[in-house]
N, C-alpha and C. Protein backbone atom coordinates (compact mmCIF):
# COMPACT_ATOMS: atom_id res chain seq x y z
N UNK A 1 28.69 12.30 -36.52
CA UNK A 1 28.43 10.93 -36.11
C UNK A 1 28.62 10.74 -34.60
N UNK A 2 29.77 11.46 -33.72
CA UNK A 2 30.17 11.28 -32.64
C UNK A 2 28.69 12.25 -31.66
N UNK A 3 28.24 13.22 -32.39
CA UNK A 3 26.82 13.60 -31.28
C UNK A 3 25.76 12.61 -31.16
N UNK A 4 25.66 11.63 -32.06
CA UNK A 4 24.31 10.59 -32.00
C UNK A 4 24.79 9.93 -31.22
N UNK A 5 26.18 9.31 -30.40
CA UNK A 5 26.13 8.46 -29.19
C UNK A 5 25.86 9.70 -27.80
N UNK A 6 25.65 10.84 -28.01
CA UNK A 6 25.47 11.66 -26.48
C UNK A 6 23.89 11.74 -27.22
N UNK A 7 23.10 11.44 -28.16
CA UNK A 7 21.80 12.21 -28.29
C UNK A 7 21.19 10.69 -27.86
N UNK A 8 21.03 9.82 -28.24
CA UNK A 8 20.76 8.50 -27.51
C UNK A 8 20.28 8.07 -26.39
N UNK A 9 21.40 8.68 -25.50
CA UNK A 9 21.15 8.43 -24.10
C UNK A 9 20.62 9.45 -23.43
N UNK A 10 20.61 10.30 -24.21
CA UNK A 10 19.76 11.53 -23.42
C UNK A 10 18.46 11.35 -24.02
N UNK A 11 18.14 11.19 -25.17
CA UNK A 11 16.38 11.12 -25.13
C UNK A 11 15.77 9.43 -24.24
N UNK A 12 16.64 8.73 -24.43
CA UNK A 12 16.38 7.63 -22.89
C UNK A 12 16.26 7.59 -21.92
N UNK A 13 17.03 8.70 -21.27
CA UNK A 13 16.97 9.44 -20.02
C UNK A 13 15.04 10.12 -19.98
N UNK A 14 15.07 11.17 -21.11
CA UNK A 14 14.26 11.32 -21.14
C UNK A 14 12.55 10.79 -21.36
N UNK A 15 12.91 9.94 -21.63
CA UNK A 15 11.50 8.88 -22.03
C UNK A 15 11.48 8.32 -20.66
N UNK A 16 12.69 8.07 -19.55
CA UNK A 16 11.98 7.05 -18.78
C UNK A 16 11.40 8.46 -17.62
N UNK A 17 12.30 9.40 -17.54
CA UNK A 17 11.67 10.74 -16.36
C UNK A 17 9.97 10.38 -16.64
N UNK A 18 9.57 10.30 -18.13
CA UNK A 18 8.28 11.08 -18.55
C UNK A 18 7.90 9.62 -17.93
N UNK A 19 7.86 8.55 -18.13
CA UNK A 19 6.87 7.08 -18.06
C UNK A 19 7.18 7.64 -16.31
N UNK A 20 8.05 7.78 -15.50
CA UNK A 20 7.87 7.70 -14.06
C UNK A 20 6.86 9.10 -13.57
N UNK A 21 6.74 10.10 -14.34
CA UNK A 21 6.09 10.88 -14.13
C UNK A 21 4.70 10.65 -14.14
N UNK A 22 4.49 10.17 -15.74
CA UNK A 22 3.13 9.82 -15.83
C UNK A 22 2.32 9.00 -14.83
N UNK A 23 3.68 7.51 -14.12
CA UNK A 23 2.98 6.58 -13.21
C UNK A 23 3.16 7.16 -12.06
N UNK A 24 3.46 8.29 -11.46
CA UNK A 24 3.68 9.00 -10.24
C UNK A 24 2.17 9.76 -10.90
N UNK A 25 1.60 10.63 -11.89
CA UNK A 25 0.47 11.29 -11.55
C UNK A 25 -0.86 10.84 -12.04
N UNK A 26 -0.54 9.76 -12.36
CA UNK A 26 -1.83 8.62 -12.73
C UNK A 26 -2.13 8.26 -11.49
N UNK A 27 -1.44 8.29 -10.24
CA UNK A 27 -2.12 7.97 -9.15
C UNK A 27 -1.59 6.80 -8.14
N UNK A 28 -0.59 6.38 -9.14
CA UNK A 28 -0.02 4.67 -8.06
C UNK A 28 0.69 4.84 -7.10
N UNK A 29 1.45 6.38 -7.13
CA UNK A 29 2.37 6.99 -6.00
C UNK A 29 3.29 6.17 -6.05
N UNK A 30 4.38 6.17 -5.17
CA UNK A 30 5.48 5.90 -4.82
C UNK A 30 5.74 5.09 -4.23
N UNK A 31 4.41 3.94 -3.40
CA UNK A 31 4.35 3.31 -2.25
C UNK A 31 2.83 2.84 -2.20
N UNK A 32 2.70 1.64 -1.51
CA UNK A 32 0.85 1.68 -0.94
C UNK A 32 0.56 2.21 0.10
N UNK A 33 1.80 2.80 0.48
CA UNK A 33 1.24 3.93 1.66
C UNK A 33 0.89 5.47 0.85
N UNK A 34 1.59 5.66 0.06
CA UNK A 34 1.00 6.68 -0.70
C UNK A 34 -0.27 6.80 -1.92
N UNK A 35 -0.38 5.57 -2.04
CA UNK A 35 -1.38 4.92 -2.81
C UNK A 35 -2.58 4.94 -1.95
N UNK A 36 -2.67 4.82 -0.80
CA UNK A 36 -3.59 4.85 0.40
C UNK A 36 -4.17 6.32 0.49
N UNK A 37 -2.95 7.10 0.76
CA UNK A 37 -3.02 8.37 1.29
C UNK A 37 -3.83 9.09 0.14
N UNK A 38 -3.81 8.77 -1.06
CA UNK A 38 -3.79 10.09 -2.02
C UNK A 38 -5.47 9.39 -2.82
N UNK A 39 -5.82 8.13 -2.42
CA UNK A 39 -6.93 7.57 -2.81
C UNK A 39 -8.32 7.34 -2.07
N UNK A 40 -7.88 7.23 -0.71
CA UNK A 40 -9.01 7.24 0.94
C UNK A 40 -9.10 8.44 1.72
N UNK A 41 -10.25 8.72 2.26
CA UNK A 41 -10.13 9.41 3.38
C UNK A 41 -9.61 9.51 4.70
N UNK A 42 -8.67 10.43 5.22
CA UNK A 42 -7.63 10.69 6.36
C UNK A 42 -8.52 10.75 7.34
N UNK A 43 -8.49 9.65 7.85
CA UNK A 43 -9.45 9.81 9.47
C UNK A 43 -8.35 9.64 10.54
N UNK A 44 -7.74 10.65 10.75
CA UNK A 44 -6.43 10.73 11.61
C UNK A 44 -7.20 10.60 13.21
N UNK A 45 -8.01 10.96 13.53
CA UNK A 45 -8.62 10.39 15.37
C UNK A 45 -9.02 9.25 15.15
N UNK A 46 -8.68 7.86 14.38
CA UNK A 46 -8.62 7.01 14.77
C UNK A 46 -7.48 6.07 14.50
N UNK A 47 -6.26 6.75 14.13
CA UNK A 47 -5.11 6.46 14.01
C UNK A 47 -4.78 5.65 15.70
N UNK A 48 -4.12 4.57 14.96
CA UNK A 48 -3.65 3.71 16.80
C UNK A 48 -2.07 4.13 16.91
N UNK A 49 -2.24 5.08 18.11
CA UNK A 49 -0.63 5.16 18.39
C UNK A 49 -0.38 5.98 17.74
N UNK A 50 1.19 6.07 17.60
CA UNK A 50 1.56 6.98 16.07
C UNK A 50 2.41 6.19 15.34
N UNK A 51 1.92 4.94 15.37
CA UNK A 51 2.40 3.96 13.74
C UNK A 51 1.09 3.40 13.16
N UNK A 52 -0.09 3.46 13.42
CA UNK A 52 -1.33 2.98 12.46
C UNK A 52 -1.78 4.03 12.19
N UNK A 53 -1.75 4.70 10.54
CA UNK A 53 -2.54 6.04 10.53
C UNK A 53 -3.44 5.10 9.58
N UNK A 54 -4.79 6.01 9.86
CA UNK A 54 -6.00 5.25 9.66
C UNK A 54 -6.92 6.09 8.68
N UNK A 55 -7.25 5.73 7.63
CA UNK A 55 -8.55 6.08 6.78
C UNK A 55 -9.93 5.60 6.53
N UNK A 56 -10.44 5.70 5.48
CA UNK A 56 -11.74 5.10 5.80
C UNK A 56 -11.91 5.03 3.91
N UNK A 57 -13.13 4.48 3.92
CA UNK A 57 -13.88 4.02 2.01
C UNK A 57 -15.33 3.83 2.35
N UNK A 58 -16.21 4.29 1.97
CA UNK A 58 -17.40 3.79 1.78
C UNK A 58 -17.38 2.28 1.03
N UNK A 59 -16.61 1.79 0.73
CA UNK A 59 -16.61 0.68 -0.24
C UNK A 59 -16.38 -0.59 1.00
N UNK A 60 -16.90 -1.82 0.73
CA UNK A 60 -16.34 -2.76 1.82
C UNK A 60 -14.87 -3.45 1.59
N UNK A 61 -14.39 -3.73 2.69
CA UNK A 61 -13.11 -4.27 2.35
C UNK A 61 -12.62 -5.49 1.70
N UNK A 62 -13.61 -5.94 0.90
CA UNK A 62 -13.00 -6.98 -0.15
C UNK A 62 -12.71 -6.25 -1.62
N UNK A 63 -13.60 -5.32 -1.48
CA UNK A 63 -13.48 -4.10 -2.37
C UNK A 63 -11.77 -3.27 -2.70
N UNK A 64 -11.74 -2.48 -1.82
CA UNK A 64 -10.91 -1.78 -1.01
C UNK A 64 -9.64 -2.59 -1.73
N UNK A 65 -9.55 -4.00 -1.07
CA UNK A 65 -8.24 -4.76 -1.06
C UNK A 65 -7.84 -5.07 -2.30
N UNK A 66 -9.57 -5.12 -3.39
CA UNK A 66 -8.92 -5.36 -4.80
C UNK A 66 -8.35 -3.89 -5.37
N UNK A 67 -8.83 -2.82 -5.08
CA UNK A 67 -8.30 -1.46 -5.30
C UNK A 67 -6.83 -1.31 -5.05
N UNK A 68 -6.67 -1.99 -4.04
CA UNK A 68 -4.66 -1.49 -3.33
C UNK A 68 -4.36 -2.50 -4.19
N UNK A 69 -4.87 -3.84 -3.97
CA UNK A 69 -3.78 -5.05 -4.93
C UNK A 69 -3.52 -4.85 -6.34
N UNK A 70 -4.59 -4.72 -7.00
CA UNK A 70 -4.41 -3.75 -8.02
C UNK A 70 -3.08 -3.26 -8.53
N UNK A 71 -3.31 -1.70 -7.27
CA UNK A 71 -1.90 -1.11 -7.65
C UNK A 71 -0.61 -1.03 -7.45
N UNK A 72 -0.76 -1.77 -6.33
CA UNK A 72 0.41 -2.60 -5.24
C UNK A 72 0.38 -3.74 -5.32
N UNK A 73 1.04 -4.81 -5.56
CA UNK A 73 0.72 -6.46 -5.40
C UNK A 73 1.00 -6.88 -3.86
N UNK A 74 0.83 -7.09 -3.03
CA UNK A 74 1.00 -7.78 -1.96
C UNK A 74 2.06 -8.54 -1.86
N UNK A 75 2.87 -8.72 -1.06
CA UNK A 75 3.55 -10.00 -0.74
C UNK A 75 2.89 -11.10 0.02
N UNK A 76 2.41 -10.55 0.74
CA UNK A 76 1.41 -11.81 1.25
C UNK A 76 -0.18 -11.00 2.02
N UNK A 77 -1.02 -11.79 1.67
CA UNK A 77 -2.58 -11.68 2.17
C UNK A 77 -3.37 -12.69 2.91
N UNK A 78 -4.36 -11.96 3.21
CA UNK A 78 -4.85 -12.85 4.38
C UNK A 78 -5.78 -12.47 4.80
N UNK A 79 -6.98 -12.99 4.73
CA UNK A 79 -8.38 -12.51 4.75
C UNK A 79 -9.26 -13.31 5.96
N UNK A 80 -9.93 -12.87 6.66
CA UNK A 80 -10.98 -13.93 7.45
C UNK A 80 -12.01 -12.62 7.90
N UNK A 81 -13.09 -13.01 9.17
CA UNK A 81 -14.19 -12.36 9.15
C UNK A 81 -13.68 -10.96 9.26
N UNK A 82 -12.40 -10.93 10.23
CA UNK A 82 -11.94 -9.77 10.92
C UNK A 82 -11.85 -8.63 10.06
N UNK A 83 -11.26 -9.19 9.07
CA UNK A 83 -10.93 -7.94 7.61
C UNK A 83 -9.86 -9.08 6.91
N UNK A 84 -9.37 -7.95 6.01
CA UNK A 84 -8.00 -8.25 5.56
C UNK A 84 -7.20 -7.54 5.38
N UNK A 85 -5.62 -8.88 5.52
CA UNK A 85 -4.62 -8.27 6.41
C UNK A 85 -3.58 -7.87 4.81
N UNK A 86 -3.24 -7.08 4.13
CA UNK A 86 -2.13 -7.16 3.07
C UNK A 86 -0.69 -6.29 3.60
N UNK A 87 0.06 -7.43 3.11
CA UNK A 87 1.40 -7.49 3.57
C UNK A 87 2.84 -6.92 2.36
N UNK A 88 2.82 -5.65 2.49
CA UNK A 88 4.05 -5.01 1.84
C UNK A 88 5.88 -5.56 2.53
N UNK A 89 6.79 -4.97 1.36
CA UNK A 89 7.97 -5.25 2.10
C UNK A 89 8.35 -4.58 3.23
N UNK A 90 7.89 -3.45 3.58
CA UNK A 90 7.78 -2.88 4.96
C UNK A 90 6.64 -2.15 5.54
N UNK A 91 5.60 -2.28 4.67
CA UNK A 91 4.16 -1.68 5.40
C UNK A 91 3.19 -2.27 5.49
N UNK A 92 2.57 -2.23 6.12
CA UNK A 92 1.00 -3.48 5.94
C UNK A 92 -0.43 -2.68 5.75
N UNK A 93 -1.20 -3.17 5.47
CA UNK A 93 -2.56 -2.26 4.71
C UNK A 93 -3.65 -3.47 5.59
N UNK A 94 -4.04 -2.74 6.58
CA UNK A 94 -5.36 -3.76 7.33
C UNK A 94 -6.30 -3.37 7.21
N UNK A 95 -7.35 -3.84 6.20
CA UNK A 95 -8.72 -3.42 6.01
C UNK A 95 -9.79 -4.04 6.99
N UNK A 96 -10.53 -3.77 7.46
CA UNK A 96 -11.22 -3.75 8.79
C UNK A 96 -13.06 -3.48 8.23
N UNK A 97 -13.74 -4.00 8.38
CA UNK A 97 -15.38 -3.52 8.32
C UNK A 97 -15.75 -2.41 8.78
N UNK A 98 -16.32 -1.52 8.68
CA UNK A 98 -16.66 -0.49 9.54
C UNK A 98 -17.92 -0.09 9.09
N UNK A 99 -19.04 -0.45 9.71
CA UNK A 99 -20.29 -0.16 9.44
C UNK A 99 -20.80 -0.21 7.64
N UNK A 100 -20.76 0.52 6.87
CA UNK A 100 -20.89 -0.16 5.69
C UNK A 100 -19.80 0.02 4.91
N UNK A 101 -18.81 0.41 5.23
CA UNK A 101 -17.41 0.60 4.56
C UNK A 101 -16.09 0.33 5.47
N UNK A 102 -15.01 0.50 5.40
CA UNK A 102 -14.08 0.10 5.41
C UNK A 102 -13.14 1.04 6.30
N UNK A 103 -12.44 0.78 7.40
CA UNK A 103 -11.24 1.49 8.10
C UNK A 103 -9.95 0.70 7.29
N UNK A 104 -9.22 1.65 7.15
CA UNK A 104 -8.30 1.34 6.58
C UNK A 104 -6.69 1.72 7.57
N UNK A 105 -5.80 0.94 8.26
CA UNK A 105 -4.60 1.21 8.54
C UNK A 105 -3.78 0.73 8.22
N UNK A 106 -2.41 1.72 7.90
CA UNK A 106 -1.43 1.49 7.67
C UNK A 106 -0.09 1.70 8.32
N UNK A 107 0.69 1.04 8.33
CA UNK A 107 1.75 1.05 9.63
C UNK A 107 2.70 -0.03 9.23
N UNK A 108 3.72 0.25 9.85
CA UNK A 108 4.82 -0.56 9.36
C UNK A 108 4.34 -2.10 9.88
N UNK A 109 5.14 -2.73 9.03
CA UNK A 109 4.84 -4.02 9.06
C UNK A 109 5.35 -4.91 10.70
N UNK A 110 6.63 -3.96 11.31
CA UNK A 110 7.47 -4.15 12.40
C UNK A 110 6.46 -4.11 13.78
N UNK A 111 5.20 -3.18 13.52
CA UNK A 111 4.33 -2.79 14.60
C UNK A 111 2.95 -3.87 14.42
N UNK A 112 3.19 -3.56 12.74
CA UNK A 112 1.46 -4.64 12.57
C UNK A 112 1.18 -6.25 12.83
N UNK A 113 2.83 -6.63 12.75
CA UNK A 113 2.82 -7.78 13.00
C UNK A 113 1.94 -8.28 14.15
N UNK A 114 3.08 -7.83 15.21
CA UNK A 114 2.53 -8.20 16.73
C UNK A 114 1.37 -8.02 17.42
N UNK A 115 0.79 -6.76 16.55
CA UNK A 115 -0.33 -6.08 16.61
C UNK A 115 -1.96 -7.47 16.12
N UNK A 116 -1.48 -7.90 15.38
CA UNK A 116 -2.22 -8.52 14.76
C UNK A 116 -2.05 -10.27 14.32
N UNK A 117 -1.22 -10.62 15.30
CA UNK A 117 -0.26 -11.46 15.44
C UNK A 117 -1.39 -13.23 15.72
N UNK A 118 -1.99 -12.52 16.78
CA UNK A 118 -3.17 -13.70 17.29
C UNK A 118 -4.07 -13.88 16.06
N UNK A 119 -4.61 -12.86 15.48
CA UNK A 119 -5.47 -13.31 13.99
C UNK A 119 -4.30 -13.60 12.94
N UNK A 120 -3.37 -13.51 12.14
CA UNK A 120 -2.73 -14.00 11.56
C UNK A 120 -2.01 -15.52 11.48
N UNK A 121 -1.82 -15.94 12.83
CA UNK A 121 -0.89 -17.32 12.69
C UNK A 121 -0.06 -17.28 12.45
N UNK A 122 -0.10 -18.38 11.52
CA UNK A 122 0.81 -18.93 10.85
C UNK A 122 0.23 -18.75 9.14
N UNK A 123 0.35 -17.38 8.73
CA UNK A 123 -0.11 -16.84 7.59
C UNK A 123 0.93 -16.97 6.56
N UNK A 124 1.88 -16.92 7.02
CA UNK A 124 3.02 -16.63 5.72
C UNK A 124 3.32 -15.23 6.54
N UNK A 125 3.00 -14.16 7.15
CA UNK A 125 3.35 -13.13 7.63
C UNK A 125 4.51 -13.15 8.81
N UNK A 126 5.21 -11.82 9.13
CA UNK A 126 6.31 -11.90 9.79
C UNK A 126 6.77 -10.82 10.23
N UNK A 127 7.22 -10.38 11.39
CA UNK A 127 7.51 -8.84 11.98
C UNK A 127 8.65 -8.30 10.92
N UNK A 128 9.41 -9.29 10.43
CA UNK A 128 10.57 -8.90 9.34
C UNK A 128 10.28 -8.15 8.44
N UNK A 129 11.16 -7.01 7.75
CA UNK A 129 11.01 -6.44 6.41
C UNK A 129 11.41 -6.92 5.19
N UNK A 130 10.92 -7.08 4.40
CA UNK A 130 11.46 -7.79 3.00
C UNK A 130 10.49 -8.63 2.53
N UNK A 131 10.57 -8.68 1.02
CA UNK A 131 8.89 -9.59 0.83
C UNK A 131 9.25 -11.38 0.78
């Protein structure tokens, strides 16, 4: 009777490894920066600096943004002609037009702010981390 309270918590243990495994190789990664990385193309020469690393989608960026929101929810968004801007607890995802598809950068939220500060406003957005 006394092994069924140690067998319990070990096949619980084990059920949740497998569900984080499965949602780690189904594709959602760890992050929407890794969600980015492992789903778009790495167009690293047009990375800004070395805090916007930059990809690309044949898809346009209203597209694109339902793809990340999807698998990431946003804390806050924000869309106008420019692109759109989606706002993680410390990374930001700026989808941009690019001829018939989409540039995609990502960069901490600390750099993208200011970066992007004049098109945003008064969005709900903020150089701060935390959602």
């Amino acid at each position: 009777m006394n092994r069924i309270w140690y067998l319990i918590p070990a096949c619980l243990a084990a059920a949740g490894l497998l569900l984080f495994g499965v949602a780690v190789c189904s594709g959602g990664g760890l992050s929407p920066r890794s969600y980015v990385a492992g789903h778009y193309q790495r167009a690293a020469a047009r990375d800004i600096g070395g805090e916007a690393l930059a990809y690309t989608s044949d898809r346009p960026p209203s597209k694109v943004a339902q793809e990340i929101s999807w698998a990431w929810s946003p804390a806050g968004r924000y869309a106008d002609g420019s692109g759109v801007y989606l706002r993680y607890s410390t990374d930001s995802v700026v989808l941009r037009p690019d001829g018939t598809g989409t540039l995609i950068l990502v960069e901490p939220v600390r750099t993208a702010y200011p970066r992007y500060a004049g098109t945003l406003g008064d969005s709900g957005w903020s150089n701060r981390s935390g959602s």
